[in-house]
Each structure stands twice: as C-alpha cells, then as structure tokens.
C-alpha atoms as a PDB file:
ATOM      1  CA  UNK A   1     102.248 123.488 123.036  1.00  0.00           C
ATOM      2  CA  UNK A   2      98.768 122.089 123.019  1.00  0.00           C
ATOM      3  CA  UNK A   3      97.892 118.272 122.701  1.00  0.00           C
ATOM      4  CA  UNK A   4      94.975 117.241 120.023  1.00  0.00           C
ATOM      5  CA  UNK A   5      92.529 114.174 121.303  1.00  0.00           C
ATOM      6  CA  UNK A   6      90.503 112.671 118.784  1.00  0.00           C
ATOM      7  CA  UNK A   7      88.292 109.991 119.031  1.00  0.00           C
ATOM      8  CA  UNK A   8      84.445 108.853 117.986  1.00  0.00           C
ATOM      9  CA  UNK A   9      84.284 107.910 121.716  1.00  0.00           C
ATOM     10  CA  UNK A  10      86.302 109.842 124.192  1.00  0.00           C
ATOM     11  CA  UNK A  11      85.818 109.792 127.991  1.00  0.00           C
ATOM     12  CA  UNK A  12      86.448 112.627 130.864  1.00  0.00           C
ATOM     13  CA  UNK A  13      88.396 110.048 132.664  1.00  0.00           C
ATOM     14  CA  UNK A  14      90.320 109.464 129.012  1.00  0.00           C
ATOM     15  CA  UNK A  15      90.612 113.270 128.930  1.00  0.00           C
ATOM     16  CA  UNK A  16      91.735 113.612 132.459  1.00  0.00           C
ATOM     17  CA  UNK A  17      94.119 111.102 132.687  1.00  0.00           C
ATOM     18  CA  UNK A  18      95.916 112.554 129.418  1.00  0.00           C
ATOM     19  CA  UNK A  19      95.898 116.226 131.125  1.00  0.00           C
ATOM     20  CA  UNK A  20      97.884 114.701 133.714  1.00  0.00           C
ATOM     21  CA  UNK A  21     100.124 112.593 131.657  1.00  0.00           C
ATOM     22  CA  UNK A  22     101.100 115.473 129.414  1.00  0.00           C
ATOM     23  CA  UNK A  23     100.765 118.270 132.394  1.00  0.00           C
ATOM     24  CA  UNK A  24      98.219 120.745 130.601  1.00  0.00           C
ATOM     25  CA  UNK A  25      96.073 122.814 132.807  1.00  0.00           C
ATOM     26  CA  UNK A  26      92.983 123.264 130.480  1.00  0.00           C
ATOM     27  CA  UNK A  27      91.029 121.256 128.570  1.00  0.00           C
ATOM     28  CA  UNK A  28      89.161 122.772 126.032  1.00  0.00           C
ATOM     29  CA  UNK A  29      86.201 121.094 123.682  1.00  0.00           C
ATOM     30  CA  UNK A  30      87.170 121.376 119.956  1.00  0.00           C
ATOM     31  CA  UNK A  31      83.780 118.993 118.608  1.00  0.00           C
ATOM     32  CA  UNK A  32      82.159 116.265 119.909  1.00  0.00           C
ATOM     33  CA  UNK A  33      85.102 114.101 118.181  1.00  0.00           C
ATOM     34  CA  UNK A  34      87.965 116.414 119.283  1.00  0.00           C
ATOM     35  CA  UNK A  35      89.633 118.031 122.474  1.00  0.00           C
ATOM     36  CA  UNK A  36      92.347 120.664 122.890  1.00  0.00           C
ATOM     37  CA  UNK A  37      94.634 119.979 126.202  1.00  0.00           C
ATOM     38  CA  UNK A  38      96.486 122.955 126.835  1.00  0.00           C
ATOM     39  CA  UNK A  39      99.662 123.969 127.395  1.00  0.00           C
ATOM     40  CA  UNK A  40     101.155 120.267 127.639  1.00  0.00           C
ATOM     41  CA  UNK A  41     104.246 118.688 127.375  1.00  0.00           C
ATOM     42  CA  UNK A  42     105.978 115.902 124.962  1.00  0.00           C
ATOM     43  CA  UNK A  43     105.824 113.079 127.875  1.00  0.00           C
ATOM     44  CA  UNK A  44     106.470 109.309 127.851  1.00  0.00           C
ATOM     45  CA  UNK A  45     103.415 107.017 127.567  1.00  0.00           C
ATOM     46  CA  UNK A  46     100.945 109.539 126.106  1.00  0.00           C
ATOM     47  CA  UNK A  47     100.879 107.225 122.773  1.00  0.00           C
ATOM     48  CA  UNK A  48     100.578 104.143 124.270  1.00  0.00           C
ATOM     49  CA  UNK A  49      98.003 105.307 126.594  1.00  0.00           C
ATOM     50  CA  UNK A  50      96.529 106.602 122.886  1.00  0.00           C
ATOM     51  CA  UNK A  51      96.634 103.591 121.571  1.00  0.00           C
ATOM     52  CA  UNK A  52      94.925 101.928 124.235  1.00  0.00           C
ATOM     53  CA  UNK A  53      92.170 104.185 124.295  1.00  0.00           C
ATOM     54  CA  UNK A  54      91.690 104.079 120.627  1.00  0.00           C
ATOM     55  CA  UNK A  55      92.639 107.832 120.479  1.00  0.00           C
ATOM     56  CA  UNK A  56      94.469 110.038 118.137  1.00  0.00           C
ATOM     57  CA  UNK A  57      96.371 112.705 119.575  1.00  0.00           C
ATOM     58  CA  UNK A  58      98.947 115.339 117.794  1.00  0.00           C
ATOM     59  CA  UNK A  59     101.301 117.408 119.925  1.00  0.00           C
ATOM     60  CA  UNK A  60     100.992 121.354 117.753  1.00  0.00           C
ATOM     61  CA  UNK A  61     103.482 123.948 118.755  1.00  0.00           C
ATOM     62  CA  UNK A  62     101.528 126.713 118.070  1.00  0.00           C
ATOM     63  CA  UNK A  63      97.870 126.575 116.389  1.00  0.00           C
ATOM     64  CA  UNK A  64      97.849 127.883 112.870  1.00  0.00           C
ATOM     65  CA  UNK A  65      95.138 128.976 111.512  1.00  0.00           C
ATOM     66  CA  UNK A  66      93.997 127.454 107.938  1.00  0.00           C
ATOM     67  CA  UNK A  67      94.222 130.295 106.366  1.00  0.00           C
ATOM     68  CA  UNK A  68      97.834 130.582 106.722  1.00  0.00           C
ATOM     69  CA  UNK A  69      97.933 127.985 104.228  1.00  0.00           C
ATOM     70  CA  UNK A  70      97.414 127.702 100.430  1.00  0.00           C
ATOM     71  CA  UNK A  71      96.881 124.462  99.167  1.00  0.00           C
ATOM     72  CA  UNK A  72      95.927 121.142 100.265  1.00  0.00           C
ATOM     73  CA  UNK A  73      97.120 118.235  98.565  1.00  0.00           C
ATOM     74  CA  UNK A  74      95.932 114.896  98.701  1.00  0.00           C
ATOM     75  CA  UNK A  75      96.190 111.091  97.367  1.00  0.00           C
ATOM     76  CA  UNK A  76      93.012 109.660  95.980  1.00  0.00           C
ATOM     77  CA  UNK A  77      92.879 105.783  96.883  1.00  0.00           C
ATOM     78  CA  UNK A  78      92.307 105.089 100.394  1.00  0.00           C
ATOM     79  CA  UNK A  79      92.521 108.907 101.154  1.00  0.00           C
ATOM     80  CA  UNK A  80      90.319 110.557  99.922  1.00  0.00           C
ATOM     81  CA  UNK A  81      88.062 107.704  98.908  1.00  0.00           C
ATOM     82  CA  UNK A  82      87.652 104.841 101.335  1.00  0.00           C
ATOM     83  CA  UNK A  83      88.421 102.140  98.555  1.00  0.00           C
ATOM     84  CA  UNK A  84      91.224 101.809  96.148  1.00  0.00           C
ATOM     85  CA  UNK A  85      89.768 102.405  92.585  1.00  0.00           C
ATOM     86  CA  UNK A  86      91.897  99.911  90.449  1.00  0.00           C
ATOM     87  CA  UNK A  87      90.882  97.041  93.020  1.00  0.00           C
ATOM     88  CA  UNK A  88      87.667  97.556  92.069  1.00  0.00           C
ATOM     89  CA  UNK A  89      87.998  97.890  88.831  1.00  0.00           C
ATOM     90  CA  UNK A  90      90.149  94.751  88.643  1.00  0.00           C
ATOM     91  CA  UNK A  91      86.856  93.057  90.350  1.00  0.00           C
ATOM     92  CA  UNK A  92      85.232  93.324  87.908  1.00  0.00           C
ATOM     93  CA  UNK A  93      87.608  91.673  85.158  1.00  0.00           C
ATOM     94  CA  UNK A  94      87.674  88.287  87.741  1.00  0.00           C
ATOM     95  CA  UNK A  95      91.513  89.823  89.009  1.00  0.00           C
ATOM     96  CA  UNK A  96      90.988  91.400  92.143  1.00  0.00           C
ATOM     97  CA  UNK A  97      92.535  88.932  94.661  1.00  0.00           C
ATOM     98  CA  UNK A  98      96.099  89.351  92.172  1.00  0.00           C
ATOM     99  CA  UNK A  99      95.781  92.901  91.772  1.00  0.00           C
ATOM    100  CA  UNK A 100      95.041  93.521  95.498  1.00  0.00           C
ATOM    101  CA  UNK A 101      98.156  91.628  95.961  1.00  0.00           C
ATOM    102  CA  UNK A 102     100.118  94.122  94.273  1.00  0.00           C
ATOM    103  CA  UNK A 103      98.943  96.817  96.054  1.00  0.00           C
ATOM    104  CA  UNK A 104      99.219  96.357  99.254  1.00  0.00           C
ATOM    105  CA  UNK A 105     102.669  95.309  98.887  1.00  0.00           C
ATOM    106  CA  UNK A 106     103.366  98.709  96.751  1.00  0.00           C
ATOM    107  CA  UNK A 107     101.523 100.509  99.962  1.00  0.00           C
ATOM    108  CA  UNK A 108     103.906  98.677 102.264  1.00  0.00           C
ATOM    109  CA  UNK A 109     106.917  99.885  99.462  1.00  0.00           C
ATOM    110  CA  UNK A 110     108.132  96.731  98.737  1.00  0.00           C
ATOM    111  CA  UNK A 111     107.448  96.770  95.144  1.00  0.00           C
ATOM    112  CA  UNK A 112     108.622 100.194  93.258  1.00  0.00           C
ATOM    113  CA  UNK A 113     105.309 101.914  92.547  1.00  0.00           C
ATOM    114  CA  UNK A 114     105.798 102.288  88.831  1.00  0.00           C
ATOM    115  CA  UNK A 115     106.621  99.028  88.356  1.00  0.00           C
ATOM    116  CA  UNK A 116     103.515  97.479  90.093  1.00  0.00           C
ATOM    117  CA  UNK A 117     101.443 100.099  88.405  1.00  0.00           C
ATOM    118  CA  UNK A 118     102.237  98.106  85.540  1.00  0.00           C
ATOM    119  CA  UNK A 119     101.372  94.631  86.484  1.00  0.00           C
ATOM    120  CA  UNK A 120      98.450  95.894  87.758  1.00  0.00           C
ATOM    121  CA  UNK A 121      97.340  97.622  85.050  1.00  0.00           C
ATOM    122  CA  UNK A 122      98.368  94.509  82.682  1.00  0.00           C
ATOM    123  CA  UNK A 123      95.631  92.119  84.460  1.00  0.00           C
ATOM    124  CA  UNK A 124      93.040  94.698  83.081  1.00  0.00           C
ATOM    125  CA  UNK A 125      93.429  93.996  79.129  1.00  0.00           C
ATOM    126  CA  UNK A 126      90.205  92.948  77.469  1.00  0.00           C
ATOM    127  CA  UNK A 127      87.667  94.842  80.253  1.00  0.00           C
ATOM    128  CA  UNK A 128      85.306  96.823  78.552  1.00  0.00           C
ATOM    129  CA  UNK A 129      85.345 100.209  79.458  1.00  0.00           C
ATOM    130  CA  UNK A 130      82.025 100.631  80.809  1.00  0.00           C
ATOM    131  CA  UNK A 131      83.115  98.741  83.905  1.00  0.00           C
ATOM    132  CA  UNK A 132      85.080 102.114  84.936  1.00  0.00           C
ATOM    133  CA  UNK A 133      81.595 103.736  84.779  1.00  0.00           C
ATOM    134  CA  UNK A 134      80.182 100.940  86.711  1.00  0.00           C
ATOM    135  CA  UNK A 135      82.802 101.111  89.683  1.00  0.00           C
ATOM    136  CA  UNK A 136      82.733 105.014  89.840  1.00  0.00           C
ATOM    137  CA  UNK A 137      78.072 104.748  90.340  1.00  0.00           C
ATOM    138  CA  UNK A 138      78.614 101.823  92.387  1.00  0.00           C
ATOM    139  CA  UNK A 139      81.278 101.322  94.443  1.00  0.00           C
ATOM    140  CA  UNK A 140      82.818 104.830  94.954  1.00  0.00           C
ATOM    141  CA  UNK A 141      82.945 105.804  98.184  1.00  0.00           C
ATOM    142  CA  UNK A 142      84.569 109.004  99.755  1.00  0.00           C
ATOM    143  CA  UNK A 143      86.272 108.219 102.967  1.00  0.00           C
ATOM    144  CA  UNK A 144      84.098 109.750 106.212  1.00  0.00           C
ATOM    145  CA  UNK A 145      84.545 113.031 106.981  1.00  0.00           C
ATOM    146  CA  UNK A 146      86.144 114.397 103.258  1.00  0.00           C
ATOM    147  CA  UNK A 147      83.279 116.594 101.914  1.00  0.00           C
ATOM    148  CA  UNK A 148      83.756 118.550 106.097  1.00  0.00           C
ATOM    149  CA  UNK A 149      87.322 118.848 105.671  1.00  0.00           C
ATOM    150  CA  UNK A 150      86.692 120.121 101.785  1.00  0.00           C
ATOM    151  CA  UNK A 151      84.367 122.854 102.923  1.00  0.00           C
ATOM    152  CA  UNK A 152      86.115 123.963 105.586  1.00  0.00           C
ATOM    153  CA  UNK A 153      89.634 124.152 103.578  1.00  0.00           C
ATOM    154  CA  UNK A 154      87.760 126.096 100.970  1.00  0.00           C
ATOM    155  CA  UNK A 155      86.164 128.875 103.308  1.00  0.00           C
ATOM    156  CA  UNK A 156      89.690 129.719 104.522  1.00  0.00           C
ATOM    157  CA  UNK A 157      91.144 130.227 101.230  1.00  0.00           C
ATOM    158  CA  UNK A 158      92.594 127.494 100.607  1.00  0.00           C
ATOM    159  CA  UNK A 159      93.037 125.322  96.775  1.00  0.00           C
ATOM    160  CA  UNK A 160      92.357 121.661  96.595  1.00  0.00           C
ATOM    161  CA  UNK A 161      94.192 119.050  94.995  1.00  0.00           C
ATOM    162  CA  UNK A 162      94.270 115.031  94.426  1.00  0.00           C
ATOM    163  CA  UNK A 163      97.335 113.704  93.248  1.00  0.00           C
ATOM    164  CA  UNK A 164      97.034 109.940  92.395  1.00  0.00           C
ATOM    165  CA  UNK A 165      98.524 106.871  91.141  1.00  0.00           C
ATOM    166  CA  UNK A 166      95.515 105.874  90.140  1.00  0.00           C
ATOM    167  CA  UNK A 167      93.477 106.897  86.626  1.00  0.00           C
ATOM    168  CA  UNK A 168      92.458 110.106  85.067  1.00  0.00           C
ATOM    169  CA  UNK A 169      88.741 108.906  84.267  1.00  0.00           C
ATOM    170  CA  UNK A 170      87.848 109.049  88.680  1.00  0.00           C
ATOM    171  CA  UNK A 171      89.862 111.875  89.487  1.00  0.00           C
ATOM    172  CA  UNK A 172      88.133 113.792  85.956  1.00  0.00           C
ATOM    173  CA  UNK A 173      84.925 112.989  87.946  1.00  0.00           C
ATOM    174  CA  UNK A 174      85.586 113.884  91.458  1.00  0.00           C
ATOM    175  CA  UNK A 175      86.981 117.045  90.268  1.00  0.00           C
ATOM    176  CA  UNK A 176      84.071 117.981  89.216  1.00  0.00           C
ATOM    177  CA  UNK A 177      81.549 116.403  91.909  1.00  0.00           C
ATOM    178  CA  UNK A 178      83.661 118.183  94.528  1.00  0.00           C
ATOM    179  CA  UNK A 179      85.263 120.866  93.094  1.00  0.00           C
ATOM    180  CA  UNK A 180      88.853 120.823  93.332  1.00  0.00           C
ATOM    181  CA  UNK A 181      90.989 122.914  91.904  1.00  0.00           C
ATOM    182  CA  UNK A 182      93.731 120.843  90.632  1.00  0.00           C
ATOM    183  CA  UNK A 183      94.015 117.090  89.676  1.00  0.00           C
ATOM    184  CA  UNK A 184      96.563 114.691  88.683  1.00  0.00           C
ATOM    185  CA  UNK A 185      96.902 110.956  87.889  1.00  0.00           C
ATOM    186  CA  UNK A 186      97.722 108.392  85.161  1.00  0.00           C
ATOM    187  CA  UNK A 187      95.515 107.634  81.610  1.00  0.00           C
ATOM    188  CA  UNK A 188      94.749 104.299  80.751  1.00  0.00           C
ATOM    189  CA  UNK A 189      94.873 103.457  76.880  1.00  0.00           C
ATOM    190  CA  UNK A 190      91.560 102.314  75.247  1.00  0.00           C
ATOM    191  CA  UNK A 191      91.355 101.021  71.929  1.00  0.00           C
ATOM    192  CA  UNK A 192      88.042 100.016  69.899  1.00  0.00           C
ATOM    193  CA  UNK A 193      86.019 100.298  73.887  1.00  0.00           C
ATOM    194  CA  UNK A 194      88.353  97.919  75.889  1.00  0.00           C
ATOM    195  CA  UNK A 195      91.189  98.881  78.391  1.00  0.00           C
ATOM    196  CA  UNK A 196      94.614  97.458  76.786  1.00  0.00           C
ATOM    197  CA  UNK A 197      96.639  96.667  79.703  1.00  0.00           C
ATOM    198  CA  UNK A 198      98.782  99.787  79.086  1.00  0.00           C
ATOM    199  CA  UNK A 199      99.207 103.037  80.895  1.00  0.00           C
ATOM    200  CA  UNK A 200      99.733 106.087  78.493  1.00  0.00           C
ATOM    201  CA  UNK A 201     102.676 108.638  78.669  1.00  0.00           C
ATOM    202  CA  UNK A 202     104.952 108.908  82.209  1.00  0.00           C
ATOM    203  CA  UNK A 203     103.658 107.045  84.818  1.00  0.00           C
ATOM    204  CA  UNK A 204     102.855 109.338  87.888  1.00  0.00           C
ATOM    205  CA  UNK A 205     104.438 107.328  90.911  1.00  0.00           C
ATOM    206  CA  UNK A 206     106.547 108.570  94.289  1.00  0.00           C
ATOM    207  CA  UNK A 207     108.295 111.064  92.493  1.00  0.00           C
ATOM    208  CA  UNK A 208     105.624 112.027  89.872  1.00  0.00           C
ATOM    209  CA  UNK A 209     103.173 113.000  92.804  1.00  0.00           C
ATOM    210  CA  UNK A 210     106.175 115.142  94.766  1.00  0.00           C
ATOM    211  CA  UNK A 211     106.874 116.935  91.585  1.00  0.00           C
ATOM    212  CA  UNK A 212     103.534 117.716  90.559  1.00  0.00           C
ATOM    213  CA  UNK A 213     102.897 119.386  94.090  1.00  0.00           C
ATOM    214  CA  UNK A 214     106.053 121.741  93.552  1.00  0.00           C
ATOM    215  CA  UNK A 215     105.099 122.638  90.575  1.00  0.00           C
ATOM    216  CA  UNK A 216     101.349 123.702  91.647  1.00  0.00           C
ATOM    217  CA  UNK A 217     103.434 125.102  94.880  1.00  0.00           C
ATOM    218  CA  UNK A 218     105.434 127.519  92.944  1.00  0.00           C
ATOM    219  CA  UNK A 219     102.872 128.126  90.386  1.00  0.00           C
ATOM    220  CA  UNK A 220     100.744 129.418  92.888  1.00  0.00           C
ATOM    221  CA  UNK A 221     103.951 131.595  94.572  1.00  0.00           C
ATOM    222  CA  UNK A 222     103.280 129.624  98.008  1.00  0.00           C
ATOM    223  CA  UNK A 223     106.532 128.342 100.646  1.00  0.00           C
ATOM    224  CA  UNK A 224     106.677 124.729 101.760  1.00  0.00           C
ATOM    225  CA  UNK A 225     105.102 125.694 104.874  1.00  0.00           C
ATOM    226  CA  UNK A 226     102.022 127.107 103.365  1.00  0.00           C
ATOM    227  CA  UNK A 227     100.970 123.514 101.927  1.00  0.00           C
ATOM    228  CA  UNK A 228      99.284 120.400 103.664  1.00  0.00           C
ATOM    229  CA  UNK A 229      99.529 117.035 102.072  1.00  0.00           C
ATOM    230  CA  UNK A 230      97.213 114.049 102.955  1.00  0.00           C
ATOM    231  CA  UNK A 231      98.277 110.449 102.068  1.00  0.00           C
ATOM    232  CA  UNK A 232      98.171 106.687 103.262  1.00  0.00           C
ATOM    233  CA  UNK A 233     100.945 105.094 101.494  1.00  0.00           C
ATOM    234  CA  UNK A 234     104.603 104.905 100.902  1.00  0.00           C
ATOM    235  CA  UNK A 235     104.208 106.189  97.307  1.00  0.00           C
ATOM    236  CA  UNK A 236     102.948 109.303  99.010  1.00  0.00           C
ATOM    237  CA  UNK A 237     105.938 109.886 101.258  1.00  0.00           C
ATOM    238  CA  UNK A 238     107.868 112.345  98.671  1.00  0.00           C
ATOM    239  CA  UNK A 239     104.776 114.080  97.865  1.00  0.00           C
ATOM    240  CA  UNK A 240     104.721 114.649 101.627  1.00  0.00           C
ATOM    241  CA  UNK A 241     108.444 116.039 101.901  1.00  0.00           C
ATOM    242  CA  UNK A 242     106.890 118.433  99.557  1.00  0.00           C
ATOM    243  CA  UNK A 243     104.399 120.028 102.453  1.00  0.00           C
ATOM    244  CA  UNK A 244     105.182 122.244 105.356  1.00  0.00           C
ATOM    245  CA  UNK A 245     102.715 119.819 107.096  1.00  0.00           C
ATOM    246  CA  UNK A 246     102.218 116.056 106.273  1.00  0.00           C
ATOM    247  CA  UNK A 247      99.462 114.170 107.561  1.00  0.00           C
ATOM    248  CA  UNK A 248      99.063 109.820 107.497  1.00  0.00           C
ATOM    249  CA  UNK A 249      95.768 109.548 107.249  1.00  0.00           C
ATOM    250  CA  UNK A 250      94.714 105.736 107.884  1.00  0.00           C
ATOM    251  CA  UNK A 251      98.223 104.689 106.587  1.00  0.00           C
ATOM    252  CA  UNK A 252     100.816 102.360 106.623  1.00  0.00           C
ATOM    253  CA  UNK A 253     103.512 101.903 109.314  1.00  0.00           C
ATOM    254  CA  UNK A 254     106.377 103.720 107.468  1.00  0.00           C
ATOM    255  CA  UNK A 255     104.272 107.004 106.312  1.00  0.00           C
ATOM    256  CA  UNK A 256     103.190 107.449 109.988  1.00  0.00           C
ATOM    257  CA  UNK A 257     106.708 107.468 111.522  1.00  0.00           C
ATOM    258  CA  UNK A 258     107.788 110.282 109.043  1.00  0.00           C
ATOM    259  CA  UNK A 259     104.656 112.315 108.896  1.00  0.00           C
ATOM    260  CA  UNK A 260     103.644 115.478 110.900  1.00  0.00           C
ATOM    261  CA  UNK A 261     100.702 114.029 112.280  1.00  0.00           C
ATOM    262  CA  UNK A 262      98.748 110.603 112.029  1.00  0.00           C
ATOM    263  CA  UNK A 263      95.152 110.285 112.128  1.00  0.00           C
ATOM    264  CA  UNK A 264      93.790 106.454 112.897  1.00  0.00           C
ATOM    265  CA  UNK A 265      90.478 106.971 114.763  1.00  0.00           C
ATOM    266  CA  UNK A 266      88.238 109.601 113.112  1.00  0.00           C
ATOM    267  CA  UNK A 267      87.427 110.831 109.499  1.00  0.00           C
ATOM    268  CA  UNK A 268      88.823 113.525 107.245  1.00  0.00           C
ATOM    269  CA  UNK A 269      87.291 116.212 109.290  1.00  0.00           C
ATOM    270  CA  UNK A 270      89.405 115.389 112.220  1.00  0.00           C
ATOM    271  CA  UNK A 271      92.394 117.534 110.038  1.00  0.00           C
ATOM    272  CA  UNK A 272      90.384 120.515 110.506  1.00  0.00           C
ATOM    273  CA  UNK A 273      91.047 119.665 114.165  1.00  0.00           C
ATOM    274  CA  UNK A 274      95.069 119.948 114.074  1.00  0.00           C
ATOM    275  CA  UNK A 275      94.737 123.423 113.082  1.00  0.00           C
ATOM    276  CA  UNK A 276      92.648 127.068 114.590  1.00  0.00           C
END
C-alpha cells in the first residue's frame, strides 16, 4: 500500500515524520505538491498529524493507472468551479444572503435538495436574463487546478462529465469552453426575457445526478470500478455510490467520511496524484 501527501507546502521533516508514522521505506517525489510514501501501513495518528500539517494524504492499495478508467464524473458548483453559480446569480437580483442560506444548508443535507432547489430558484422571478450572461463573463471561476486534471484525464482515455444541480445555460457553456463530453443539469423557464421563478421538467437532485451517471456508465459498456466521481456536497453522495472511486473534493463533513479519498489542501490536479 502506498500513502499519498499533498500539500502547497510540504516539509522533509513533514515527509519524514509520516514515513515513520506509517512505516514506508521510500519516499518518492510525485510533483512539487505531491509525495508517494511507499509501502506503508494504515496506522493511528497519520490524519491528525495530516491535519496539523495542513496535508492531504490517501492510503491506495495498489496504484491504478488512469487509463484503467472510463469516465470521470463531476458536480459543477464548488467542484469544478470555485463558486456556486445560483449564488451569484441570486446577487444580482438583491437575494443572495437568502439564497446562500439555502444552500449551504442543502450542502450540509438538511434541506432535501429538490425542495431547496425550488425556493431558491423562486427568489429569482423578475431577473432579466442577461444577468446569467453577466455572472458566467464575470464571476465564473474554475476551481485551481481543473483545466490540469481535464488534460490529463483526457490523454489517458478517459470521457468527461459535469453533473449538476445547478442550470443548463453554465454547464451549455463550459461544455464547450472545456470540452466535455457529457453534461447534465436543470433548465430554468424564461418567459418574454425574465427568469420566472420556475425550474422546467424533473428536477435533477441526489438521485437525478446518480442516475444520470449509470446511465452514461452503461451506455458507454464501463463497470463501477472503471468510473471516478468528484463532488463537495451531500446531494452528490449517490452520484458517488455510482463510482468505483469517489473523491470529496473541498466538501462537507458527511461526503468526506463516505468517500474514497478527500482532498482539502491542493487543487483539482492533486486527483491526478491518487492514481499512476
């Protein structure tokens, strides 16, 4: 078994004492972000010392390569793009502080997702349309690291996909600025250049986002194990039961204790890490 150590800042003495710790006898450089300790053990007080040190470290049985894998699935809002979109958007109808609200107690699962998807969407009658233009120029930003990660998962073969609560008119666009191969997410309705408060068709929630990854699974003829799934929040956690290998990235509490691996310290990039 080998131990991953990430980190924007990691010291030998960091590195050393977490040899010793987990008793590998090699360390090996991965990037300037990312070590590979060797042959270590599942021991007590690695993750606090981890924590500590700021450090994100993921115990892998045996390093697969990427292109043992198929697809690579991810959420959109605070995943893939360091904001969430329908904040934003909500900013600029006066209604972020509410709408914020609502999500971060949907993130925490406290409110059913499809359900606050609703409420949110609800403070956004009357906004003109143009504002969704104006949040994806302005305030769009992809979370560090994702355009790496993308390039890499692409020269081993690999599809892309974003699967997302959020709305149809961002993913539309980041399919096509990045070049993913699949996308998924919810339409808002638009009448006469305003947003009505309404979401059209089936809202795609917890369950919406699992299903839609079994579907492109089996469509594509690929096991369970052959898929990675990225997300942040507890909406996300069926769509990663869905994936051989499930990765928190930046998330809440509840998705890290049930995911493969959690990354906390370093960008998108640092996935590339977890695997040969």
């Amino acid at each position: 078994m080998n131990l991953i150590i990430q980190g924007s800042d990691i010291a030998n003495h960091d590195l050393r004492e977490l040899a010793k710790l987990a008793g590998a006898n090699q360390i090996e450089r991965i990037t300037g972000e990312a070590f590979r300790l060797k042959n270590a053990s599942q021991r007590e007080h690695i993750a606090e010392y981890c924590a500590g040190a700021e450090l994100d470290f993921a115990f892998v049985e045996q390093t697969a390569p990427l292109g043992d894998f198929g697809l690579v699935a991810m959420d959109m809002d605070s995943t893939l793009l360091a904001i969430e979109s329908i904040d934003e958007v909500a900013d600029m109808h006066g209604v972020k502080p509410q709408v914020s609200e609502i999500t971060l107690r949907t993130m925490r699962g406290e409110i059913v997702f499809a359900e606050s998807l609703r409420q949110r969407t609800a403070l956004l009658q009357g906004l003109d349309q143009d504002a969704l233009q104006r949040v994806y120029d302005e305030r769009v930003q992809l979370s560090p690291g994702a355009e790496k990660m993308l390039q890499h998962m692409k020269s081993a073969g690999l599809k892309t996909m974003v699967i997302s609560g959020g709305f149809t008119f961002f993913t539309d666009r980041i399919k096509t600025k990045l070049g993913f191969d699949y996308t998924a997410a919810n339409t808002l309705e638009i009448v006469n250049g305003k947003l009505t408060g309404k979401v059209l068709g089936e809202i795609i929630g917890s369950q919406g986002k699992a299903d839609v990854l079994k579907r492109v699974r089996e469509e594509l003829g690929l096991k369970r194990e052959q898929v990675i799934a990225i997300g942040d929040g507890a909406n996300d956690l069926r769509m990663l039961e869905e994936a051989g290998v499930s990765i928190a990235y930046h998330a809440k509490p509840i998705v890290q204790e049930k995911a493969t691996y959690a990354i906390n310290h370093v960008g998108l990039d640092g996935v590339v890490n977890l695997f040969g």
